[in-house]
Protein backbone atom coordinates (compact mmCIF):
# COMPACT_ATOMS: atom_id res chain seq x y z
CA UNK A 1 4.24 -81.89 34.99
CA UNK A 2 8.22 -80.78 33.61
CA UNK A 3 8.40 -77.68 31.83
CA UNK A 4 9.49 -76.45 28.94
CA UNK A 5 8.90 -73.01 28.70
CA UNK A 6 9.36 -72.12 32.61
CA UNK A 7 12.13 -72.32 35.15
CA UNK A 8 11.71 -72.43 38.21
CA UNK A 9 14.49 -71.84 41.49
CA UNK A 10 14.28 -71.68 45.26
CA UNK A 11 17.12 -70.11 47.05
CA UNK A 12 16.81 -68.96 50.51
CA UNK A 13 13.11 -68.82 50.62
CA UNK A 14 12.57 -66.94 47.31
CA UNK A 15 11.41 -68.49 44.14
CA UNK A 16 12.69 -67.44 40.98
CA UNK A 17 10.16 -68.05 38.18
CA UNK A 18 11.51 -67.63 34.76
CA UNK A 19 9.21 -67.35 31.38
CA UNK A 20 11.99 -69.78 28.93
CA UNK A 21 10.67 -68.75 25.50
CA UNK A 22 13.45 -66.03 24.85
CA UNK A 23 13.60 -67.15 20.76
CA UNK A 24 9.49 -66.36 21.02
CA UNK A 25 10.45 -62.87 23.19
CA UNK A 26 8.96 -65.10 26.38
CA UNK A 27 5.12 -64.90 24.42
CA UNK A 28 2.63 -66.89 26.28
CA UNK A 29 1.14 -69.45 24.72
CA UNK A 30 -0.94 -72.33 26.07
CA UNK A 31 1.97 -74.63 27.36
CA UNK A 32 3.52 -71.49 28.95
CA UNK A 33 -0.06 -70.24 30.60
CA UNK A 34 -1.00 -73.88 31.96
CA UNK A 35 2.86 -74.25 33.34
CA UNK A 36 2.77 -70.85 35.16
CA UNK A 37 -0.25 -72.16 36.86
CA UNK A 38 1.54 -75.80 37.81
CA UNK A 39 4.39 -73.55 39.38
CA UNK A 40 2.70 -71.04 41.14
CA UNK A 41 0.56 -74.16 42.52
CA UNK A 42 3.81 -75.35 43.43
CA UNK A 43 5.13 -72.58 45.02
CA UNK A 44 1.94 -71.56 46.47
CA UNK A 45 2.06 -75.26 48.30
CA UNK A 46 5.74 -74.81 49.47
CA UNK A 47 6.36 -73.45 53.14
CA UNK A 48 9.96 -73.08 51.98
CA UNK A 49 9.10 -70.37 49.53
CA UNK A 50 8.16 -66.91 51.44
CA UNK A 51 8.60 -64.59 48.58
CA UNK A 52 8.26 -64.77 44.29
CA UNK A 53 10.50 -63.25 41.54
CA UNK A 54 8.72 -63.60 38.25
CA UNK A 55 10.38 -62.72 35.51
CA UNK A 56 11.65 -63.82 31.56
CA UNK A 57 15.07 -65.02 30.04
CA UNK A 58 17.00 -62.69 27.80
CA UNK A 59 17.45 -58.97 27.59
CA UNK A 60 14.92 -58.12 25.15
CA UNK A 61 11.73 -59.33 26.85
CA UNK A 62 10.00 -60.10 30.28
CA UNK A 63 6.56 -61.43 28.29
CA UNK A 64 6.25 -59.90 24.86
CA UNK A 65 2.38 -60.02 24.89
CA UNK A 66 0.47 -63.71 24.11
CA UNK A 67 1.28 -66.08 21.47
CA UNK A 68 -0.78 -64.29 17.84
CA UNK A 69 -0.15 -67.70 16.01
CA UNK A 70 -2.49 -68.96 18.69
CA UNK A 71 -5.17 -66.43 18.86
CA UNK A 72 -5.22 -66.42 15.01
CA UNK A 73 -8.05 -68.45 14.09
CA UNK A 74 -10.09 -69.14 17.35
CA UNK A 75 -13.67 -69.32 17.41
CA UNK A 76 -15.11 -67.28 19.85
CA UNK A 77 -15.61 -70.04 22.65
CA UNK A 78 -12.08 -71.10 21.89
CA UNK A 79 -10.87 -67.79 22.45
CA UNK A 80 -13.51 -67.27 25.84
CA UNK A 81 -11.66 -70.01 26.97
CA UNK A 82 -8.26 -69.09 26.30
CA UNK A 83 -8.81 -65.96 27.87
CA UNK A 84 -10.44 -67.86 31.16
CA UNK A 85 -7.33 -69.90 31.48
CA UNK A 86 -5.15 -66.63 31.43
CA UNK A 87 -7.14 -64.70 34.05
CA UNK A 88 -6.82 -67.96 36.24
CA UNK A 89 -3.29 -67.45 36.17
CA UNK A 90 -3.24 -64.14 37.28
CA UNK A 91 -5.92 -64.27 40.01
CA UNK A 92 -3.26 -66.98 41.09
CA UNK A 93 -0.33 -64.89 40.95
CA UNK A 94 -2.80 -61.96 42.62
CA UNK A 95 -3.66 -64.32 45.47
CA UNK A 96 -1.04 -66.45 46.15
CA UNK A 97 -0.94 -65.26 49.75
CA UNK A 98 3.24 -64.40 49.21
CA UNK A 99 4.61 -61.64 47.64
CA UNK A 100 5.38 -61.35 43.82
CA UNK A 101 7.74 -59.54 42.21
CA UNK A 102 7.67 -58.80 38.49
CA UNK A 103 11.17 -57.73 37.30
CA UNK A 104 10.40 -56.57 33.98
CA UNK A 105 13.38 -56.26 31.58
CA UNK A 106 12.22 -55.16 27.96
CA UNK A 107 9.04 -55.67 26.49
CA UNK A 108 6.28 -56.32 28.76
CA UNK A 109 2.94 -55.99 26.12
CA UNK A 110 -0.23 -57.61 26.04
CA UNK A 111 -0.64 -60.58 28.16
CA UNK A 112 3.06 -59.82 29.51
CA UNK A 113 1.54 -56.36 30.76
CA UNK A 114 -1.47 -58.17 32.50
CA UNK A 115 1.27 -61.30 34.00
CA UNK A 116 3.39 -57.81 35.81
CA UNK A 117 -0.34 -56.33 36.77
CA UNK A 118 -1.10 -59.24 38.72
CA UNK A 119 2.05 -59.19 40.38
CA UNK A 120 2.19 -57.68 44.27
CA UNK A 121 4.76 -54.59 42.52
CA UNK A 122 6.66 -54.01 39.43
CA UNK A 123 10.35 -53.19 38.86
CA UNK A 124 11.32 -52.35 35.72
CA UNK A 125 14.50 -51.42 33.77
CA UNK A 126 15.13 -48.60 32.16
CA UNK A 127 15.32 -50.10 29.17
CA UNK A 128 11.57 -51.70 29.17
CA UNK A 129 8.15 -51.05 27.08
CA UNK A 130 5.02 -51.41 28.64
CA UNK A 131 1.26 -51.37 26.64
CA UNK A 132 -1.49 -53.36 26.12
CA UNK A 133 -1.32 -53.12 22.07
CA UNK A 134 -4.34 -55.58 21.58
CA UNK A 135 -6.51 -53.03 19.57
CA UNK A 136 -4.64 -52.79 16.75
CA UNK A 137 -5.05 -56.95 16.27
CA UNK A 138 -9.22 -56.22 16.17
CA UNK A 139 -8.47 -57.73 19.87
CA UNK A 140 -9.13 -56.31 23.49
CA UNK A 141 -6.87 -57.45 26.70
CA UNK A 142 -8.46 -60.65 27.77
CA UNK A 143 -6.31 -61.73 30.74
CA UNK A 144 -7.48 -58.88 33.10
CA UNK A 145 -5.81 -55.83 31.62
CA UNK A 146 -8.97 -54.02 31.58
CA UNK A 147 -10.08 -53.87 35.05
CA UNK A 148 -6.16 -54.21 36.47
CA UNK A 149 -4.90 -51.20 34.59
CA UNK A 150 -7.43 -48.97 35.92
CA UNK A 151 -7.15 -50.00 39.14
CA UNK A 152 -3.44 -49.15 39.21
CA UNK A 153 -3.02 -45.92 36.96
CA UNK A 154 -6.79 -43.91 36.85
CA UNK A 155 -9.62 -44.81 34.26
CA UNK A 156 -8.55 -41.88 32.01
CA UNK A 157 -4.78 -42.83 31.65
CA UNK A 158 -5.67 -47.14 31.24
CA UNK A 159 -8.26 -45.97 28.45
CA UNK A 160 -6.18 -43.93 26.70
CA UNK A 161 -3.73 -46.84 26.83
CA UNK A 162 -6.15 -49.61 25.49
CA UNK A 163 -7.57 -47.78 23.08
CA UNK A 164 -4.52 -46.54 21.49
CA UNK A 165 -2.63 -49.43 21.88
CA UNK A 166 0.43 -47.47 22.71
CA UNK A 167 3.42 -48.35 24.17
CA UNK A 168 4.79 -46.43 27.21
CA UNK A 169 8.66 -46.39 28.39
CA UNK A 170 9.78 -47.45 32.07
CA UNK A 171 10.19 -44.08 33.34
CA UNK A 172 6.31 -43.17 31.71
CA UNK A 173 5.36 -46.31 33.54
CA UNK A 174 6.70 -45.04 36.64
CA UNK A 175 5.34 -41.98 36.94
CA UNK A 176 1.71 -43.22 36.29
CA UNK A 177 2.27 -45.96 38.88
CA UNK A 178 2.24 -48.76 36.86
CA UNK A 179 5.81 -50.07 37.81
CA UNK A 180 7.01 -49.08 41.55
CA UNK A 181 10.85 -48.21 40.50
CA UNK A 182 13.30 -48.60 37.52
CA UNK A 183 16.92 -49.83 37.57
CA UNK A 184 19.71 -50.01 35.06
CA UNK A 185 19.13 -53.52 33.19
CA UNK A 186 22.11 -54.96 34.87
CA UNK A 187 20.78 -53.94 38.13
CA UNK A 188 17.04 -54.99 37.85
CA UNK A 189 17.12 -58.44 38.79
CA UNK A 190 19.74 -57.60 42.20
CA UNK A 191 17.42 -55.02 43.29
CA UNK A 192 14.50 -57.66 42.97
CA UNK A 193 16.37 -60.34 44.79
CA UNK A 194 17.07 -57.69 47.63
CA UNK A 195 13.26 -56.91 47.86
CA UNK A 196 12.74 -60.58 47.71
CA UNK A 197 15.35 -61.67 50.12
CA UNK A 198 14.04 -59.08 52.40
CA UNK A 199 10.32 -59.65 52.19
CA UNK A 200 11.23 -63.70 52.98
CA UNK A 201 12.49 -62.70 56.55
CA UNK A 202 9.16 -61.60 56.96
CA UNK A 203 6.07 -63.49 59.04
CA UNK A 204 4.38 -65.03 56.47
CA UNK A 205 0.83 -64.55 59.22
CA UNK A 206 2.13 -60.87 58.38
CA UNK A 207 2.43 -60.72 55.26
CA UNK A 208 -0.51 -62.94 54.38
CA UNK A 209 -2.94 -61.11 55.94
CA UNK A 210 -1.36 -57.70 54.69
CA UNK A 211 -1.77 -58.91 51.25
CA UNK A 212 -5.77 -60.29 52.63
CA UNK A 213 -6.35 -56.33 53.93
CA UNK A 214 -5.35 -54.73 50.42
CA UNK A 215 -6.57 -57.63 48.03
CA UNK A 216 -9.92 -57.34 49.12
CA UNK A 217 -10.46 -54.55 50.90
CA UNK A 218 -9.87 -53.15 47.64
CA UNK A 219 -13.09 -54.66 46.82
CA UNK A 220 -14.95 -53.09 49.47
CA UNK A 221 -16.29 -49.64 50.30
CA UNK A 222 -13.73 -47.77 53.01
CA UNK A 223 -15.35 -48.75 56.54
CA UNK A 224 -16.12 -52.23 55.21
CA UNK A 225 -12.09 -52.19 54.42
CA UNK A 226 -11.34 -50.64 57.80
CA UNK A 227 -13.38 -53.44 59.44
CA UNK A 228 -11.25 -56.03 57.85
CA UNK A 229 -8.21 -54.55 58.90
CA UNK A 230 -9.50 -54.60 62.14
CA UNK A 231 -9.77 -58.41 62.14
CA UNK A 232 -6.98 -59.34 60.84
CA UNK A 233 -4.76 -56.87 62.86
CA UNK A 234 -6.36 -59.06 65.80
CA UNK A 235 -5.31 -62.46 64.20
CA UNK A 236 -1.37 -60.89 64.06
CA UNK A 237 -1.65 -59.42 67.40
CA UNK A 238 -2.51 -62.97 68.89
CA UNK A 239 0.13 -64.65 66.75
CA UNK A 240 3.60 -65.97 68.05
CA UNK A 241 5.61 -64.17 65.46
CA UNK A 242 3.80 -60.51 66.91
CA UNK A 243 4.73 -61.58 70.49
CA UNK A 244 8.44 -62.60 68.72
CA UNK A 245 8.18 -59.34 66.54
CA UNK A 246 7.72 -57.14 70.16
CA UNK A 247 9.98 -58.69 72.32
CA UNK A 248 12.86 -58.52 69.81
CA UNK A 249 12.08 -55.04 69.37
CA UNK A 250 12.27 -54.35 72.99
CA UNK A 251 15.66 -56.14 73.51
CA UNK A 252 16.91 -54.25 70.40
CA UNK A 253 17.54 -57.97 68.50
CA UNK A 254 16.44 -58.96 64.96
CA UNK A 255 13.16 -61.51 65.51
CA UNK A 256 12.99 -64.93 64.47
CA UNK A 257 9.62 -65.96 63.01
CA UNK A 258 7.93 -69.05 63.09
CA UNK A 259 5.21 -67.95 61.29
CA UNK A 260 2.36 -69.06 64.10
């Protein structure tokens, strides 16, 4: 399909994904949701592309929350499915099996807070708003932000978020764990790219079953977790890239992967 309302750019093995809708603050409606799920099919298809930057165009907004014009006069099915659609895109983005990196700049409410939840990490600049403000529409978060947000900050902090409806600042964010670090705006999106460029010299047998150990070991009780970790340490250990990984370590050289 071409898009309208997303970008999309690989350089070097990272992917840039853009939200396009700055005159709408980047809001998601239903051409924007059902693109984001082309791309990251896309990307999620393309051995060039090792890491994700997913962010939105302009200063004032990474995803300003989903498109109320939209949501206005749904039936309830209508609006079931809406909200179906949107937590397919995130489990997408969740389990991609590559790193995702949400570099928030401004506003990131509503369904814009549940796109940078379902990222792998969060930076954020100093200058950005975080909250899931459904409640004061009569609404609830429908793409995930109620079981994501707890998972991330503690049930007590996500509740008092959802229920209020209040917006948090980047450094609030922070310090409840629901972005990893903060930047000046000009320095958000180099920061991400070095993360990104970083995480693409990776093994992608690494970094696919790291993301595999946390994703759904999360899922599990601790041992059951453990036990998975087990097996998939096993799968790297017999892997090319971990005999590459050791010997360049040993001859004090930088490793070339092959991911095998």
């Amino acid at each position: 399909m071409s898009y309208e309302n997303v970008l999309l750019e690989v350089t070097d093995g990272v992917a840039t994904v853009t939200v396009n809708r700055p005159d709408k603050l980047n809001a998601l409606n239903t051409r924007t949701i059902e693109e984001l799920l082309a791309v990251f099919e896309k990307v999620s298809g393309d051995d060039e592309v090792r890491s994700v930057i997913l962010t939105g165009a302009g200063e004032k907004a990474f995803v300003a929350g989903a498109d109320i014009g939209e949501l206005a006069n749904l039936t309830a099915g209508e609006a079931e499915y809406v909200a179906t659609r949107g937590q397919e895109l995130m489990n997408r983005i969740e389990n991609l099996g590559k790193p995702v990196l949400a570099a928030i700049g401004g506003f990131a409410l509503g369904g814009g807070c549940e796109l940078a939840m379902a990222c792998t990490f969060r930076y954020a600049a100093d200058t950005a708003k975080l909250g899931l403000p459904e409640t004061g529409l009569g609404l609830i978060p429908g793409f995930g932000g109620t079981q994501r947000m707890p998972r991330l900050i503690g049930r007590g902090r996500a509740l008092e978020l959802i229920l209020t409806g209040d917006m948090i600042d980047a450094a609030e964010a922070k310090a409840y764990g629901l972005v990893n670090r903060v930047y000046p705006h000009e320095e958000l999106l180099p920061a991400a790219q070095k993360t990104a460029a970083k995480l693409a010299l990776k093994s992608r047998v690494t970094l696919r079953a790291a993301l595999k150990a946390v994703g759904e070991g999360l899922q599990m009780n601790q041992d059951s977790g453990c036990r998975l970790e087990a097996a998939l340490f096993g799968v790297c250990a017999s892997s090319n890239d971990a005999h590459e990984g050791c010997a360049a370590f040993l001859a004090k050289r930088k490793p070339s992967f092959r991911d095998s």
